[in-house]
C-alpha atoms as a PDB file:
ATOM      1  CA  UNK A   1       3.087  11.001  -1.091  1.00  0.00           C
ATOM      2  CA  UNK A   2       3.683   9.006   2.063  1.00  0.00           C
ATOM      3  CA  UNK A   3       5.487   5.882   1.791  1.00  0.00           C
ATOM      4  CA  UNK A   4       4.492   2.799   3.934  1.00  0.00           C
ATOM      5  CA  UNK A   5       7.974   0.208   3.937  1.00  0.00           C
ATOM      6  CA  UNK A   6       6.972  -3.110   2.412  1.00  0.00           C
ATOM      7  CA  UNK A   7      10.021  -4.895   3.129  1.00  0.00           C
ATOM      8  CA  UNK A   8       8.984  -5.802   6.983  1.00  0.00           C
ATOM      9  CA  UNK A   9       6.919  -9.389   6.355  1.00  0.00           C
ATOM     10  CA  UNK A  10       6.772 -12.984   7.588  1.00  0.00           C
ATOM     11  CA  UNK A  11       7.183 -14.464   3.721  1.00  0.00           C
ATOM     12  CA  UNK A  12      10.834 -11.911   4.075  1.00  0.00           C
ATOM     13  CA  UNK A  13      14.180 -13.315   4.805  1.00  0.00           C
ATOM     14  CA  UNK A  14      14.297 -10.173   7.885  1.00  0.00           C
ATOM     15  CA  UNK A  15      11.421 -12.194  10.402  1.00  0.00           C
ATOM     16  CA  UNK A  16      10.945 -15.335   8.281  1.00  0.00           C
ATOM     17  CA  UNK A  17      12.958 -17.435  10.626  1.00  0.00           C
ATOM     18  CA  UNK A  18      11.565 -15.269  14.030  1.00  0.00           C
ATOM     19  CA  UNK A  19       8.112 -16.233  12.610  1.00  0.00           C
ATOM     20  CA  UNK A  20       8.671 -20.068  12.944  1.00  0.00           C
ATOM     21  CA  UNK A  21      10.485 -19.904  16.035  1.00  0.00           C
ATOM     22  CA  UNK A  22       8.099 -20.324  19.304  1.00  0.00           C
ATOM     23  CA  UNK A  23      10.377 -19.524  21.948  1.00  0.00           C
ATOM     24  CA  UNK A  24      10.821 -15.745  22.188  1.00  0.00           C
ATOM     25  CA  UNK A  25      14.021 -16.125  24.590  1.00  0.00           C
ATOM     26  CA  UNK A  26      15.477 -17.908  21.361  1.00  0.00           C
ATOM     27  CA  UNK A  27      14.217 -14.900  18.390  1.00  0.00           C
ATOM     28  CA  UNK A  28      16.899 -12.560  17.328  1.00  0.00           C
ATOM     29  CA  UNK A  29      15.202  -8.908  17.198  1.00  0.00           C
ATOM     30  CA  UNK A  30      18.784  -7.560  15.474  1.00  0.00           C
ATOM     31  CA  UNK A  31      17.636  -8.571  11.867  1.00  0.00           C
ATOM     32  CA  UNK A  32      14.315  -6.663  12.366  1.00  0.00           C
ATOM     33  CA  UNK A  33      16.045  -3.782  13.792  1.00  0.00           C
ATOM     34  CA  UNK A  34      18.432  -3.011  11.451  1.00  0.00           C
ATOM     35  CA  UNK A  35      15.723  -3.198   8.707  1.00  0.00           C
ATOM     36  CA  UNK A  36      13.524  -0.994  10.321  1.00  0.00           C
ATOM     37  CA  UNK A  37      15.953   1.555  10.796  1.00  0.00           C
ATOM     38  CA  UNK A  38      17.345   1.020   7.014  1.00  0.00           C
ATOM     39  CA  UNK A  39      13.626   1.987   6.081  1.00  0.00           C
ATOM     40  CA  UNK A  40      13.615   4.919   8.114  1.00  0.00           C
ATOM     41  CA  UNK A  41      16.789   6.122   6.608  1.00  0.00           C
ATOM     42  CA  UNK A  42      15.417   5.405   3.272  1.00  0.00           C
ATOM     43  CA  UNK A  43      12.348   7.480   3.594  1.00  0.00           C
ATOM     44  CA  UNK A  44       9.657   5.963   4.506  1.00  0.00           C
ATOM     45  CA  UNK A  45       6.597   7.290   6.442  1.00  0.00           C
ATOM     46  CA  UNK A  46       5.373   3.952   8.246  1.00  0.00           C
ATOM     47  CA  UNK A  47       6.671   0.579   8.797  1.00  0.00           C
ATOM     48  CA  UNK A  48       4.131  -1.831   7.498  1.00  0.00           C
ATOM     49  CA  UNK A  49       4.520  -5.336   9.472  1.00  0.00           C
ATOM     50  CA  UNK A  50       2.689  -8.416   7.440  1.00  0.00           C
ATOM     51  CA  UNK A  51       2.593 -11.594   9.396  1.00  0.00           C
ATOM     52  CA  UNK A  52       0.666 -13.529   6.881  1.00  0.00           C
ATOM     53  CA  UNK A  53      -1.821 -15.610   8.182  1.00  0.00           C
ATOM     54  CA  UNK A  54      -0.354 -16.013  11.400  1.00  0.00           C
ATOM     55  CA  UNK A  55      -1.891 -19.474  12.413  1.00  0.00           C
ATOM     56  CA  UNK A  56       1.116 -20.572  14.569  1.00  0.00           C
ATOM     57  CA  UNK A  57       1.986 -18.394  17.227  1.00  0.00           C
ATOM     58  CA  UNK A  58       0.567 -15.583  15.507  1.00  0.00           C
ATOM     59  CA  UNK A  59      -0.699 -14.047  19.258  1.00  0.00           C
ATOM     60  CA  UNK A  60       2.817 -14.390  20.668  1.00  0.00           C
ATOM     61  CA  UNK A  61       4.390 -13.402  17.387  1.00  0.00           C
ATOM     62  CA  UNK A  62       2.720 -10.345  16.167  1.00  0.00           C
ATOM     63  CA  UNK A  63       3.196  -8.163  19.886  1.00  0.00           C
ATOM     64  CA  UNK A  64       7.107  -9.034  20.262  1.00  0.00           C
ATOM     65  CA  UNK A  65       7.547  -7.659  17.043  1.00  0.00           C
ATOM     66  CA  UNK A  66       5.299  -4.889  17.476  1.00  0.00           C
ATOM     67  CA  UNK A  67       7.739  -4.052  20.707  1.00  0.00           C
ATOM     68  CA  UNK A  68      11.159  -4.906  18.773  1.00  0.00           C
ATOM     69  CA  UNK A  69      10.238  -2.081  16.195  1.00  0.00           C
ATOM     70  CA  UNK A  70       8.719   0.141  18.739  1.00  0.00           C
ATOM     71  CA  UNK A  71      12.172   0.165  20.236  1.00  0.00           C
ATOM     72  CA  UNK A  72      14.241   0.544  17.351  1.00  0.00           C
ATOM     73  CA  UNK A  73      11.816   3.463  16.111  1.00  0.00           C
ATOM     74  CA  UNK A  74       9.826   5.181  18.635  1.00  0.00           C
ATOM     75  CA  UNK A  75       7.736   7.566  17.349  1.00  0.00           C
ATOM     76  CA  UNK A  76       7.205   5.908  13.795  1.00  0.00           C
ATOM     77  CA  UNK A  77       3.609   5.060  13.261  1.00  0.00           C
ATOM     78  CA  UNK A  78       2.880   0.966  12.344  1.00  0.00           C
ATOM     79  CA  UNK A  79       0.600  -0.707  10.237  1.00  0.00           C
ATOM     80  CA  UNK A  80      -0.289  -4.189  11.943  1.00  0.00           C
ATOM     81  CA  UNK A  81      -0.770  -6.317   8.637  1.00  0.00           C
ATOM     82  CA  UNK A  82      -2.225 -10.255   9.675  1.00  0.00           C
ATOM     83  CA  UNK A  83      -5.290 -12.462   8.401  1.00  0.00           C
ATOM     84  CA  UNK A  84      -5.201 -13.486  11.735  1.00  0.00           C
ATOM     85  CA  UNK A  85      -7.730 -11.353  13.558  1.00  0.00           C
ATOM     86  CA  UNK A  86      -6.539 -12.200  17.098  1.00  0.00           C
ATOM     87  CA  UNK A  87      -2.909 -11.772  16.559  1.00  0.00           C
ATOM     88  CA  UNK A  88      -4.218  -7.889  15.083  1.00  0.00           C
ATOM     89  CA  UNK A  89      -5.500  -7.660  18.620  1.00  0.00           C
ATOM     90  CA  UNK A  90      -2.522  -8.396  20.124  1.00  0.00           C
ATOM     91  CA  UNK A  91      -0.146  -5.543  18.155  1.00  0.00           C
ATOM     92  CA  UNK A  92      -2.628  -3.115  19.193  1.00  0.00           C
ATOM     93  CA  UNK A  93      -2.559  -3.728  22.760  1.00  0.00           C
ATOM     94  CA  UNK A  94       1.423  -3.081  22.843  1.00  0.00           C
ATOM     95  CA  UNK A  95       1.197  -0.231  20.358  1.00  0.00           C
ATOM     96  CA  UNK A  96       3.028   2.963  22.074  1.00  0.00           C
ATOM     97  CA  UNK A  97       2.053   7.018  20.574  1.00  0.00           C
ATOM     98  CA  UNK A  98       3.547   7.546  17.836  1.00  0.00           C
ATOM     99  CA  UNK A  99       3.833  10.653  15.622  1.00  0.00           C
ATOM    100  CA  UNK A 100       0.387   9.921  13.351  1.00  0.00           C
ATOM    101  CA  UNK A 101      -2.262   6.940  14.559  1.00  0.00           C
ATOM    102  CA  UNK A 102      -1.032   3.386  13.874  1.00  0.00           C
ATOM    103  CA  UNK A 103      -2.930   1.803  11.242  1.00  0.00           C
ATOM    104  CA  UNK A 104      -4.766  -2.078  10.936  1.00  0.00           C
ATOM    105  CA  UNK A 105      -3.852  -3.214   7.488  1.00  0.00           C
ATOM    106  CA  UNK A 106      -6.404  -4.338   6.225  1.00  0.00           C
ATOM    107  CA  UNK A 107     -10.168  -4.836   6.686  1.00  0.00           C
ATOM    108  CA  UNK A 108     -11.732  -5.930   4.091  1.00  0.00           C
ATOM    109  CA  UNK A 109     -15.110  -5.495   2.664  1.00  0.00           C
ATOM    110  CA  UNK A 110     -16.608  -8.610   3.914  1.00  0.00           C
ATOM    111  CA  UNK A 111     -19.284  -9.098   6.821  1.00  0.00           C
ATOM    112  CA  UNK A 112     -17.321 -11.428   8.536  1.00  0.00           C
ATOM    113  CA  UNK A 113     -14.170  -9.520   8.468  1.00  0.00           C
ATOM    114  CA  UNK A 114     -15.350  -5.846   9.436  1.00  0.00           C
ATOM    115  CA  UNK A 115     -17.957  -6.652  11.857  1.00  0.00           C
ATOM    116  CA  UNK A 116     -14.729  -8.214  14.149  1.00  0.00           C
ATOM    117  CA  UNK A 117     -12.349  -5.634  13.360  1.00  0.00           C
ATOM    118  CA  UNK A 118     -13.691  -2.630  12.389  1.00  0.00           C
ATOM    119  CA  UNK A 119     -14.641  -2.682  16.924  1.00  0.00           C
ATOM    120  CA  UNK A 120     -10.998  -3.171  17.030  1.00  0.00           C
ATOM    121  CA  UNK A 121     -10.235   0.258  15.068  1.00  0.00           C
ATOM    122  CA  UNK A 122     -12.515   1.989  17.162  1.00  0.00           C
ATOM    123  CA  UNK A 123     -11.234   0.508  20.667  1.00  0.00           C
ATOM    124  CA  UNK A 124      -7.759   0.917  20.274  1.00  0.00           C
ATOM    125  CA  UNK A 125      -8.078   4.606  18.540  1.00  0.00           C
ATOM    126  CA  UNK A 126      -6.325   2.932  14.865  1.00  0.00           C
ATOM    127  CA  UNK A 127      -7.205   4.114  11.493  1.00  0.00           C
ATOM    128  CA  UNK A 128      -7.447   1.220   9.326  1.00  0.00           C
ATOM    129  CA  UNK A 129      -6.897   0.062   5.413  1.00  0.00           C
ATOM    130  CA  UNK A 130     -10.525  -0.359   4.182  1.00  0.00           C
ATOM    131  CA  UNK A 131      -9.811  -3.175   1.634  1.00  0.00           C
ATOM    132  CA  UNK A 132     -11.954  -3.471  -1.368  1.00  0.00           C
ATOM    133  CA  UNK A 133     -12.189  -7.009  -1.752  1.00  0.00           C
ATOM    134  CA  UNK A 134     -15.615  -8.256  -1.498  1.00  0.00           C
ATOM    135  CA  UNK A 135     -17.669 -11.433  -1.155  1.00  0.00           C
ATOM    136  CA  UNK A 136     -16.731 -12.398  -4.691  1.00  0.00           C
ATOM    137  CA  UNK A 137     -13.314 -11.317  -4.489  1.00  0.00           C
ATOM    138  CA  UNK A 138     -11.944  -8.511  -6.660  1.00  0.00           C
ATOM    139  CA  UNK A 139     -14.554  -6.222  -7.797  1.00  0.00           C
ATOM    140  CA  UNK A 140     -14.861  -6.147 -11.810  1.00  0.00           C
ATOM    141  CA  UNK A 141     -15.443  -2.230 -12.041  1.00  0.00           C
ATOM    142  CA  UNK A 142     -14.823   0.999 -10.625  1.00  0.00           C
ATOM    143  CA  UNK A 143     -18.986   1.206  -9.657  1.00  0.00           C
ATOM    144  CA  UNK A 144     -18.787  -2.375  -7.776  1.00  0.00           C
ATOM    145  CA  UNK A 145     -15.877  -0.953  -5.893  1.00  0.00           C
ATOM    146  CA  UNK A 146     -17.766   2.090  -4.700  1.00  0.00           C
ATOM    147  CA  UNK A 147     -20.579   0.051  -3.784  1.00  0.00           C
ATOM    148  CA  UNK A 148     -18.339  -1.667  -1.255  1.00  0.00           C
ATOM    149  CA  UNK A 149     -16.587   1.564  -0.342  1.00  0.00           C
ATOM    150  CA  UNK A 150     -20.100   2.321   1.040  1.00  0.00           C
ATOM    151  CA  UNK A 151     -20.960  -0.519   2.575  1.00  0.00           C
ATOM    152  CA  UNK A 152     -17.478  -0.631   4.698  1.00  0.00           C
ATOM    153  CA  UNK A 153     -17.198   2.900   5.585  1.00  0.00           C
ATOM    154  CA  UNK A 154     -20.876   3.277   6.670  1.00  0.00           C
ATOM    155  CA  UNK A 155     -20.095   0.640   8.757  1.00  0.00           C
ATOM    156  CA  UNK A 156     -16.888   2.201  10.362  1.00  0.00           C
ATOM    157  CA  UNK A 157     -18.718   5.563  10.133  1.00  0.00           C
ATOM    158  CA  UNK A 158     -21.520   3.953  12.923  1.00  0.00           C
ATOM    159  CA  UNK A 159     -18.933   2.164  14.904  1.00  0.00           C
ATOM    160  CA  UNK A 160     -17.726   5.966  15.531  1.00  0.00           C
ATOM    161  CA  UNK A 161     -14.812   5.882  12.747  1.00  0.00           C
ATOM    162  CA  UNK A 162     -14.168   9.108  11.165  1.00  0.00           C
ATOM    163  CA  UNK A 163     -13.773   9.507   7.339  1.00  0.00           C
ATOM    164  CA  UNK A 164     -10.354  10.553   8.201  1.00  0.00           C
ATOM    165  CA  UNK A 165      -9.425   7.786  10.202  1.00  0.00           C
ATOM    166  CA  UNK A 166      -9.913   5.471   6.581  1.00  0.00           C
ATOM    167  CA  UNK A 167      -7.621   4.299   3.637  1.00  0.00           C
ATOM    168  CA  UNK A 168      -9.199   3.290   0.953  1.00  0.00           C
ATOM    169  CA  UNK A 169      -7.215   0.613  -0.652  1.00  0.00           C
ATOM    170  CA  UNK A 170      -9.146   0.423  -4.348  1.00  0.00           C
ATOM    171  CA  UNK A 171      -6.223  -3.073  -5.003  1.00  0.00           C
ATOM    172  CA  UNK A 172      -3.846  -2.485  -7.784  1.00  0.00           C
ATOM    173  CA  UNK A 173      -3.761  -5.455  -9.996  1.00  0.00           C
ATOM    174  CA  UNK A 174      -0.712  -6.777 -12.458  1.00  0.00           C
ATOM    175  CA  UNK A 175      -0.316  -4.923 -15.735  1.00  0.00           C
ATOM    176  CA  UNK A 176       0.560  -8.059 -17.693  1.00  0.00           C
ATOM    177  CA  UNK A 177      -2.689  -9.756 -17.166  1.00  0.00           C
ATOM    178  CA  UNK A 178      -5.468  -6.855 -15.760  1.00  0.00           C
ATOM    179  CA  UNK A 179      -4.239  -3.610 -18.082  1.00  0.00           C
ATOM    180  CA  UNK A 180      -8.229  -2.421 -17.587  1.00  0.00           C
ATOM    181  CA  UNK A 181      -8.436  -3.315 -14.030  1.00  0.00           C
ATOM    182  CA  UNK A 182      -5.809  -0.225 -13.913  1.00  0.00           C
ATOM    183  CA  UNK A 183      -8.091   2.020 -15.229  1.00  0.00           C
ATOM    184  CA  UNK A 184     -10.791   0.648 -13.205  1.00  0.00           C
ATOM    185  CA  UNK A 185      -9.130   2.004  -9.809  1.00  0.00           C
ATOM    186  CA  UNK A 186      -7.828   5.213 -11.188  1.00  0.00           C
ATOM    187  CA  UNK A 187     -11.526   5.905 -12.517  1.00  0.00           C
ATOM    188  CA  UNK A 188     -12.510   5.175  -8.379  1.00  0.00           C
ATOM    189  CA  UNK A 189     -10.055   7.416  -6.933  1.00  0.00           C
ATOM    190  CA  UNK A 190     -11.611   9.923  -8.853  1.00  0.00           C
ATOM    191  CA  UNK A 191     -14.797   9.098  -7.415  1.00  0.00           C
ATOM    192  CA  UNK A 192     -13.649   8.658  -3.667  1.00  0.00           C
ATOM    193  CA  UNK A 193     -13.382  12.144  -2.495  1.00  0.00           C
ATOM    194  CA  UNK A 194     -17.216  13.143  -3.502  1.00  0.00           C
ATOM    195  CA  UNK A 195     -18.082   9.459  -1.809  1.00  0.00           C
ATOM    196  CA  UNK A 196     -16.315   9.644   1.384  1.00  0.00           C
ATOM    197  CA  UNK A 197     -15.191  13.200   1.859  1.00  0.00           C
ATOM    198  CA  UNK A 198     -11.946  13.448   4.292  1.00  0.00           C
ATOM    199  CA  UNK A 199     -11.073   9.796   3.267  1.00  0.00           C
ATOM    200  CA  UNK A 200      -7.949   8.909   2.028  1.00  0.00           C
ATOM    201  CA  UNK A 201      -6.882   6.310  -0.004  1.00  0.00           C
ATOM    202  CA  UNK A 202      -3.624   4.203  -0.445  1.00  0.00           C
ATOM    203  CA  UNK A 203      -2.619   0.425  -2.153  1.00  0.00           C
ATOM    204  CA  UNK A 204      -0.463  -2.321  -2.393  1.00  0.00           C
ATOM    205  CA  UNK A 205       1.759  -0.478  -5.550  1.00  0.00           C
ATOM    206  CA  UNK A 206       4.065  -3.051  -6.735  1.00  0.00           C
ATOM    207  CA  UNK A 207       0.927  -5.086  -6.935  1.00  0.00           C
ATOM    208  CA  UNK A 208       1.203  -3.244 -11.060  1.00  0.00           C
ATOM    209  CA  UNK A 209       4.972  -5.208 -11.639  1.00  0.00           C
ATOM    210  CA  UNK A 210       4.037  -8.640 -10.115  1.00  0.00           C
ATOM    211  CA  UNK A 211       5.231 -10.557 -13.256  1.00  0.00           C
ATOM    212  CA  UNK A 212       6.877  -8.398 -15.301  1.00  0.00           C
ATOM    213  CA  UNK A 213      10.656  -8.598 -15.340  1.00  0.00           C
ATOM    214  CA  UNK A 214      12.497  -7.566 -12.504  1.00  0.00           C
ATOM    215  CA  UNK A 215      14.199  -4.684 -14.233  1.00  0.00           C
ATOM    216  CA  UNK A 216      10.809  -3.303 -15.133  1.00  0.00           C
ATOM    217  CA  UNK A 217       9.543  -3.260 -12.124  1.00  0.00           C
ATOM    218  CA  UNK A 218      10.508   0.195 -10.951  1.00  0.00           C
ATOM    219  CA  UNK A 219       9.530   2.334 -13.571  1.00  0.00           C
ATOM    220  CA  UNK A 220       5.860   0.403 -13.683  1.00  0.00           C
ATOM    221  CA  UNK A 221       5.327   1.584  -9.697  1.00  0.00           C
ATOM    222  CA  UNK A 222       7.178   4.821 -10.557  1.00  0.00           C
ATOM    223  CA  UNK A 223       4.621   5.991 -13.250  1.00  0.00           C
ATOM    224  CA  UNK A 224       1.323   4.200 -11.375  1.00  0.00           C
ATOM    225  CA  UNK A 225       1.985   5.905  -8.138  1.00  0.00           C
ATOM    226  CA  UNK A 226       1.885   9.343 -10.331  1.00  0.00           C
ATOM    227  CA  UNK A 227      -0.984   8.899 -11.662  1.00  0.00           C
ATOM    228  CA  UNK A 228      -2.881   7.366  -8.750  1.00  0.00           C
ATOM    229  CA  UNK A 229      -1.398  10.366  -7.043  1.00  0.00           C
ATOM    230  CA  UNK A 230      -3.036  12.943  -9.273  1.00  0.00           C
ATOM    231  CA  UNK A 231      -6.464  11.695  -8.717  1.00  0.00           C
ATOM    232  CA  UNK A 232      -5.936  12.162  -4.892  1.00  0.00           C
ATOM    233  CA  UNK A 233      -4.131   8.559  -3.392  1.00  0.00           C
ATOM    234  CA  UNK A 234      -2.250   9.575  -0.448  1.00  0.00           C
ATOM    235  CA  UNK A 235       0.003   6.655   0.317  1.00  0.00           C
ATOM    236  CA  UNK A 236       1.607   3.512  -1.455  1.00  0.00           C
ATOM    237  CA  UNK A 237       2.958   0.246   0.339  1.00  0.00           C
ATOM    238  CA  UNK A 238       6.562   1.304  -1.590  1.00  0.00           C
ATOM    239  CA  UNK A 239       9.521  -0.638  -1.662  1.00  0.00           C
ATOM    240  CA  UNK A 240      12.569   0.871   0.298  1.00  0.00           C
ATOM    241  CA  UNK A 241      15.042   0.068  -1.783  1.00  0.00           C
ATOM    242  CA  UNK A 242      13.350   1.833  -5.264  1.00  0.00           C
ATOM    243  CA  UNK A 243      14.902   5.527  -4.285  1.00  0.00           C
ATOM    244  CA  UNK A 244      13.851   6.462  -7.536  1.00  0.00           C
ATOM    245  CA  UNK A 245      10.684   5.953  -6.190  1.00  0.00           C
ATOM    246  CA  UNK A 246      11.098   7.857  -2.982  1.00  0.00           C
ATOM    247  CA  UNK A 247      12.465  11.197  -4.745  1.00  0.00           C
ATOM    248  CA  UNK A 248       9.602  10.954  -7.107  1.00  0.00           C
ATOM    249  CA  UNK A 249       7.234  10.409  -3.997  1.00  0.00           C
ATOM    250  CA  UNK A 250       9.212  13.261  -1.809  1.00  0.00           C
ATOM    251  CA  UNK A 251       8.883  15.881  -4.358  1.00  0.00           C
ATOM    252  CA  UNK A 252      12.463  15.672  -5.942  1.00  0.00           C
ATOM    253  CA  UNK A 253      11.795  15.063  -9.373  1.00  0.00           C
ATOM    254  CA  UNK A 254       9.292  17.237 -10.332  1.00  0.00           C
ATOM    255  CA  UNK A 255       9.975  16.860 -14.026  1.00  0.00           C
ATOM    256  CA  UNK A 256       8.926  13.434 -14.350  1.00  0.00           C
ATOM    257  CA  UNK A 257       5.591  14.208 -12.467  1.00  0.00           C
ATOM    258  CA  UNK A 258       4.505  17.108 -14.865  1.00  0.00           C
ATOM    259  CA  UNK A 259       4.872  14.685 -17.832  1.00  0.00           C
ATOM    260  CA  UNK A 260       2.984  12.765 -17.024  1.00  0.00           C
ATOM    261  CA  UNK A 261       0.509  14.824 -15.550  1.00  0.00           C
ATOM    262  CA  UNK A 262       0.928  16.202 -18.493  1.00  0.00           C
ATOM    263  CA  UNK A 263       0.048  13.082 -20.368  1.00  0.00           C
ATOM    264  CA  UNK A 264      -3.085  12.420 -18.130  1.00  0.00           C
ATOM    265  CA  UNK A 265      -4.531  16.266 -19.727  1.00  0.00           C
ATOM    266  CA  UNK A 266      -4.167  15.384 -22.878  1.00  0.00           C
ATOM    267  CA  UNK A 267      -1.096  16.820 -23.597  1.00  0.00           C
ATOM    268  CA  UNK A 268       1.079  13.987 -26.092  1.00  0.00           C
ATOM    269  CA  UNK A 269       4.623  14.828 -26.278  1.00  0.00           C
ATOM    270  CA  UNK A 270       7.215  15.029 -28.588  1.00  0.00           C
ATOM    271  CA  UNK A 271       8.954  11.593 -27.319  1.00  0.00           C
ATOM    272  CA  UNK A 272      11.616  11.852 -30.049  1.00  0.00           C
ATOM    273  CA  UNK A 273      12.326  15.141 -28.278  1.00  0.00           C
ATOM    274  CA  UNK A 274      13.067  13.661 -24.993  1.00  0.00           C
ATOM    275  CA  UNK A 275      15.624  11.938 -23.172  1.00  0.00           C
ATOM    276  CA  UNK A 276      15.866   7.971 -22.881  1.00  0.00           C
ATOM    277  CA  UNK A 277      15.020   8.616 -18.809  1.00  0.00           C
ATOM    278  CA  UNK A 278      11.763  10.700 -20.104  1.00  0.00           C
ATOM    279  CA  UNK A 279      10.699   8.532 -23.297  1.00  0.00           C
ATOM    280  CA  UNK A 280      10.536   5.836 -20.947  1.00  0.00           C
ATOM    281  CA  UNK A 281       7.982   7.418 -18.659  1.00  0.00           C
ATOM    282  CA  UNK A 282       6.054   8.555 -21.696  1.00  0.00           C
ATOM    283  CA  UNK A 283       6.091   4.889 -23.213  1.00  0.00           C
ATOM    284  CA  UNK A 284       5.130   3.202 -19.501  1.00  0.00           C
ATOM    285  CA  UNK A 285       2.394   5.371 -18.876  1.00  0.00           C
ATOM    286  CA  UNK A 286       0.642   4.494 -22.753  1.00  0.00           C
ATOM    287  CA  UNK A 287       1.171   0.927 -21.378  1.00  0.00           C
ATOM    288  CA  UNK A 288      -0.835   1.309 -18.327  1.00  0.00           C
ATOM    289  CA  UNK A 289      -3.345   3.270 -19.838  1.00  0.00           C
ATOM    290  CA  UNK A 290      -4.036   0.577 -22.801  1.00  0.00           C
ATOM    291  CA  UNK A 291      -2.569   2.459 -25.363  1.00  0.00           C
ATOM    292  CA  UNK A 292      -0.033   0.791 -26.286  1.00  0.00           C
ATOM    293  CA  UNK A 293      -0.082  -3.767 -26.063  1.00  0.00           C
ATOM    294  CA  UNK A 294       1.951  -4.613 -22.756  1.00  0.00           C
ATOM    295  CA  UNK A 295       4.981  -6.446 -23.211  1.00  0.00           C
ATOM    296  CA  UNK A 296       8.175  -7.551 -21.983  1.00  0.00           C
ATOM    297  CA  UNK A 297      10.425  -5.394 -24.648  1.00  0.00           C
ATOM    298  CA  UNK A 298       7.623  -2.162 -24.560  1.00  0.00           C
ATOM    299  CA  UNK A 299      10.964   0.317 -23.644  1.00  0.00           C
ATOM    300  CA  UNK A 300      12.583  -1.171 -26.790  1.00  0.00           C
ATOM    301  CA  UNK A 301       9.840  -0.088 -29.374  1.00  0.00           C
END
């Protein structure tokens, strides 16, 4: 799985106070170097850098810290994150090579969105995160996502954009209050590779814990990543910090995958028989999948 680090945005204490100041003689690029190279250290694939909207000084903003990572990673492909279409433009003109294309996060599936920056993708040679929220927002099912799937990448596809050059983000929703929107976008990763062959497909992951107590949060993006990985997602926005995460995403624990892999066949097991690390896997994936009612104490039943 490749891991795109979360932790770089403007809402962050790391750029927070560099996004409000105007004067670039006066911004401190140490804060945003050291986390950068943290993330590196930590595993991840990409650095992921979310202005926000951007409204103030978003065109200044968004290239000088677009050059501040550059220098602290060379090499390390970005994803340029901003509502602010401009300001997109104005990462991608300072963008250096890096080891994989740098990436516009997102587009979404609206008119007035890709039509502007979908041109973008194509003129600066950047993949880009097709975003499956729509004119009405989030779509209810799995077929209403597909349907903008379509729409967006037949658009990218005549602007010149590869299949491959596109990630699919399906939008993972909170397990507290949208259990069956879960479903929902594992039943359209399943769809996505006979849709958009060479596609691939990725998503905001901690999206699943947003609400559920902090302690809980890990093991909710632990198990979702799995099984959004089994039905073909190649990347997760992933927190740095969760290294439980990372070895489960690098290939390092094995043991929890196969569970619930396992678990996604058909194949119930003996949670007695397990250990407490294991039975809670087993138990967090029958929450996401509707089986069992979420709530806060679900480890303690």
């Amino acid at each position: 799985m490749i891991l795109f680090g979360e932790s770089l945005n403007v809402i962050s204490t790391i750029i927070g106070k560099e996004f409000r100041e105007a004067d670039p003689a006066k911004r401190n690029p140490e804060p945003i170097q050291k986390e950068v190279l943290r993330q590196k250290e930590l595993g991840m694939d990409y650095i992921d850098i979310n202005l926000g909207p951007a409204k103030k000084f978003g065109i200044e903003l968004m290239p000088w810290v677009v050059n501040v990572v550059q220098e602290a990673v060379p090499g390390m492909p970005l994803l340029l994150d901003s509502s602010n279409i401009d300001a997109i433009e104005a990462g991608l003109k300072v963008l250096k090579p890096a080891d994989h294309p740098h990436i516009i996060n997102s587009i979404m599936a609206r008119p007035e969105r890709y039509e502007k920056m979908i041109p973008l993708a194509a003129q600066y040679d950047a993949d880009f995160v097709a975003l499956m929220w729509g004119p009405d927002g989030l779509p209810r099912d799995e077929n209403e996502r597909a349907a903008l799937a379509v729409e967006l990448i037949y658009f990218a596809n005549e602007a010149g954009i590869a299949n491959e050059r596109i990630w699919v983000d399906g939008i993972v929703t909170p397990v507290n209050i949208q259990q069956q929107q879960l479903m929902s976008l594992l039943n359209f990763q399943m769809m996505l590779e006979d849709m958009a062959p060479g596609s691939k497909s990725t998503c905001g992951l901690s999206n699943i814990s947003n609400g559920p107590p902090e302690h809980l949060r890990g093991i909710l993006n632990q198990t979702y990543m799995v099984m959004l990985e089994k039905y073909g997602m190649k990347a997760v926005i992933s927190d740095p910090l969760d290294k439980q995460l990372t070895a489960i995403a690098k290939g390092q624990r094995q043991d929890i995958v196969d569970m619930i892999y396992g678990m996604m066949d058909g194949n119930e097991p003996d949670i007695a028989g397990l250990n407490k690390e294991m039975q809670d896997y087993a138990k967090t994936y029958k929450v996401i999948m509707g089986e069992t009612l979420y709530s806060d104490s679900w480890l303690d039943i």
